[in-house]
N, C-alpha and C. Protein backbone atom coordinates (compact mmCIF):
# COMPACT_ATOMS: atom_id res chain seq x y z
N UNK A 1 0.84 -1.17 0.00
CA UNK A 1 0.00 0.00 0.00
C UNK A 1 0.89 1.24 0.00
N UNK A 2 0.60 2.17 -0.95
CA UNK A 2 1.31 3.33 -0.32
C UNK A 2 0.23 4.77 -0.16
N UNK A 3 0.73 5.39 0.78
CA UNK A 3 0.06 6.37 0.90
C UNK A 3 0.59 7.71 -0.05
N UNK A 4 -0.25 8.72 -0.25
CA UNK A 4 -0.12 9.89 -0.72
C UNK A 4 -0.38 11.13 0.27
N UNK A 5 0.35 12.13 -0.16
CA UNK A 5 0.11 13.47 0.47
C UNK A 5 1.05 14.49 -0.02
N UNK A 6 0.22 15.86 0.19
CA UNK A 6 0.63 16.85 -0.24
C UNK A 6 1.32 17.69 0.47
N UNK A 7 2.49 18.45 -0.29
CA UNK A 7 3.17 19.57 0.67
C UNK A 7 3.46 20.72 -0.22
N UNK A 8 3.34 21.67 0.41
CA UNK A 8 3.38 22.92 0.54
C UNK A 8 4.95 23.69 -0.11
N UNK A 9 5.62 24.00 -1.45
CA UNK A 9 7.13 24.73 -1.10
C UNK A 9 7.25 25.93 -1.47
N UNK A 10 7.52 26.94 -1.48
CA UNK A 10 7.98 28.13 -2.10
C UNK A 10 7.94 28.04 -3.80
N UNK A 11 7.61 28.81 -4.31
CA UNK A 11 8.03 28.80 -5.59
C UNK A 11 9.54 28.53 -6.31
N UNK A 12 10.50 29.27 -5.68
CA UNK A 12 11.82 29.27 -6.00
C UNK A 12 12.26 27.61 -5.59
N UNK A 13 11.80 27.08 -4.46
CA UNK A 13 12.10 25.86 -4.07
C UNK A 13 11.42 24.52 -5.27
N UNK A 14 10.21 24.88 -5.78
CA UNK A 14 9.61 24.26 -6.77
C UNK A 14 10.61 24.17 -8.07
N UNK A 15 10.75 25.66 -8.32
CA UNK A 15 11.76 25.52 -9.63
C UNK A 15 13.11 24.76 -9.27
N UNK A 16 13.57 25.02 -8.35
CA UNK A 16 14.94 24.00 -8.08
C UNK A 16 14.89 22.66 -8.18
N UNK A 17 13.35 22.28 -7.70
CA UNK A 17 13.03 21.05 -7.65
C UNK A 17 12.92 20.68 -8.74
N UNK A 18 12.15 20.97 -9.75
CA UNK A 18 11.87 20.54 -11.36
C UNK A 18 13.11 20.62 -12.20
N UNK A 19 13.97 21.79 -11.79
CA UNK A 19 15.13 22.38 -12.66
C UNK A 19 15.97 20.55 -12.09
N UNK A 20 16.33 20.29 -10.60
CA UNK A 20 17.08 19.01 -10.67
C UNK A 20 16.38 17.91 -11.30
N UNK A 21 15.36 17.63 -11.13
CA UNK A 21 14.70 16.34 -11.64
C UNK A 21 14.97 16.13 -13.05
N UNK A 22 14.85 17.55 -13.89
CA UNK A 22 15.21 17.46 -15.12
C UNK A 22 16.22 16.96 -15.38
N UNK A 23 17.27 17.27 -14.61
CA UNK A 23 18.82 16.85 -14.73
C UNK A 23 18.87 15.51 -14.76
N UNK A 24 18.20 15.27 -14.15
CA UNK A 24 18.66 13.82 -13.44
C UNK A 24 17.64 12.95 -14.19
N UNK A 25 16.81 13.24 -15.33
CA UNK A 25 15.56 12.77 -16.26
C UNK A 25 14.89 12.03 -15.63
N UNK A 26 14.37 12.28 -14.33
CA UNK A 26 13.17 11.87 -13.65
C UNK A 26 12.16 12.81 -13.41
N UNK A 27 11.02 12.38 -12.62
CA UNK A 27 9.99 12.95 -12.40
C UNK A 27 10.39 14.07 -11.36
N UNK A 28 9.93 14.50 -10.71
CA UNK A 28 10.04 15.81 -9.51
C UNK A 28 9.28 14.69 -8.08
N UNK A 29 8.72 14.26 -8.53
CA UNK A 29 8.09 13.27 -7.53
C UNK A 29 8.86 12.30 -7.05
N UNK A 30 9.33 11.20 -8.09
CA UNK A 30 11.00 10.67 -7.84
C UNK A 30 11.90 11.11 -7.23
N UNK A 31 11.86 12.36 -7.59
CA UNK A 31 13.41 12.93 -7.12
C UNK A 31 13.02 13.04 -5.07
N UNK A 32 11.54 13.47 -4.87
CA UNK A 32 11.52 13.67 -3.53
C UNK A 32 11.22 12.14 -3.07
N UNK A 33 10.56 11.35 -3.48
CA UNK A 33 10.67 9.66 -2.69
C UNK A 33 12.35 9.43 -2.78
N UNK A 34 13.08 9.66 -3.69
CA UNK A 34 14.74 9.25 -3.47
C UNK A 34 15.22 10.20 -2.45
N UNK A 35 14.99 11.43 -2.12
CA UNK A 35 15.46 11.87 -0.78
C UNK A 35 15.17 11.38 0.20
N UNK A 36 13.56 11.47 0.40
CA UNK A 36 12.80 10.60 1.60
C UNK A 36 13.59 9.59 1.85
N UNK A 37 13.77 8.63 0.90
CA UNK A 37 14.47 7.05 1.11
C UNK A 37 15.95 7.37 1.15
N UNK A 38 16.53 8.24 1.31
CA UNK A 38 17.94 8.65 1.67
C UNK A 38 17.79 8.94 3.37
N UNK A 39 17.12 10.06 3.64
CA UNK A 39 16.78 9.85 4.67
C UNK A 39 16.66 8.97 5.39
N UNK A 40 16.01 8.22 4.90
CA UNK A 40 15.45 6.95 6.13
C UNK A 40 16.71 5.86 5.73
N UNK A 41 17.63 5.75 5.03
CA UNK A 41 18.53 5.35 5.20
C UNK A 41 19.79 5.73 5.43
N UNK A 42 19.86 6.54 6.27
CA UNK A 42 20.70 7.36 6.74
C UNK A 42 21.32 6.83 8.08
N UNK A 43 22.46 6.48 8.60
CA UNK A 43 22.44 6.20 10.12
C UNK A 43 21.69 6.67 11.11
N UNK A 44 21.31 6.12 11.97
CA UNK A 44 20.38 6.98 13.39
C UNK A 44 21.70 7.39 13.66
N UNK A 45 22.88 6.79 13.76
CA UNK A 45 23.56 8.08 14.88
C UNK A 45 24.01 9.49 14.13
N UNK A 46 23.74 9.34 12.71
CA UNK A 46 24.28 10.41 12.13
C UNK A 46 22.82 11.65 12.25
N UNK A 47 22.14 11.20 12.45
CA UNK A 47 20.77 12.20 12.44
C UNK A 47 20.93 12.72 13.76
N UNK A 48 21.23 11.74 14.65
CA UNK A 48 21.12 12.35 15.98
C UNK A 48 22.33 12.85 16.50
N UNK A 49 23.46 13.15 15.97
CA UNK A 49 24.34 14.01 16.21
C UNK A 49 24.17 15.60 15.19
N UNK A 50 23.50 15.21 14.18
CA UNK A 50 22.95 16.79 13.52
C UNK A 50 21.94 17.18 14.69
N UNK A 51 20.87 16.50 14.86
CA UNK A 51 20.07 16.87 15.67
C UNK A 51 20.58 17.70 17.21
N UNK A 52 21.76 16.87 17.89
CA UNK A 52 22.27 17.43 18.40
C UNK A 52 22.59 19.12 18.60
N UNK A 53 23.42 18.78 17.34
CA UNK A 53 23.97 19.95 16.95
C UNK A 53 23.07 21.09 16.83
N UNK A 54 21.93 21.21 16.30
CA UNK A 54 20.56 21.99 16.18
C UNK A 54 19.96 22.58 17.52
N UNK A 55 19.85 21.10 18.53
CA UNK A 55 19.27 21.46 19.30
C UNK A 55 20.40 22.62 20.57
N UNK A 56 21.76 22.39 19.85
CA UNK A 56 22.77 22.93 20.94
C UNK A 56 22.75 23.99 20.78
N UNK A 57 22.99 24.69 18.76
CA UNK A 57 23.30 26.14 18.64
C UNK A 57 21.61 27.02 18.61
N UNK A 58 20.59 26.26 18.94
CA UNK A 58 19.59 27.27 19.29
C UNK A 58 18.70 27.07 20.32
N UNK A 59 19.76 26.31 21.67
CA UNK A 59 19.25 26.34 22.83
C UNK A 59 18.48 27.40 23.48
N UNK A 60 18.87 28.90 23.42
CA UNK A 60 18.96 30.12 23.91
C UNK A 60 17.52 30.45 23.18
N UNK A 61 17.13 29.99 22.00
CA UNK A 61 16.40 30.58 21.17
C UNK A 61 14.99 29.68 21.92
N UNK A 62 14.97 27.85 21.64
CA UNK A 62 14.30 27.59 22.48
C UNK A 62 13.46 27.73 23.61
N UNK A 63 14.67 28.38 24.53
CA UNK A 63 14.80 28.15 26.22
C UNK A 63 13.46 29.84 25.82
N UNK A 64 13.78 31.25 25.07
CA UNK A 64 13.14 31.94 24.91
C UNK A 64 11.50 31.77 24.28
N UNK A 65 11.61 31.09 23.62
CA UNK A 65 10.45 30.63 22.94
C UNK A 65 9.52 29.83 24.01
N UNK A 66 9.49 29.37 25.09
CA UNK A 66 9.40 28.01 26.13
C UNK A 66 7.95 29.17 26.76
């Protein structure tokens, strides 16, 4: 089964998106399931040391936002 759904990008982000897909002579839709599935095959510890990192340099910003 797969599911569908829609998202939301900027215009300029759209054209980047179509402008690579072209490159790469796939769909624009392709091109975002091959990120997705990059993602999710990505190490957990490598996500969670970016994550880290995110959550470290905008602690201050957080802790304000709270």
């Amino acid at each position: 089964m797969m599911a569908h759904f829609t998202i939301t990008l900027p215009d300029e982000r759209l054209l980047k998106l179509q402008e690579m897909a072209t490159r790469l002579h796939i769909t624009p839709e392709e091109l975002v399931r091959a990120s997705i599935e990059e993602i999710f095959t990505r190490p957990e510890e490598e996500f969670e040391r970016a994550a880290g990192f995110v959550l470290k340099k905008n602690a201050e910003l957080y802790r304000r936002l709270a």
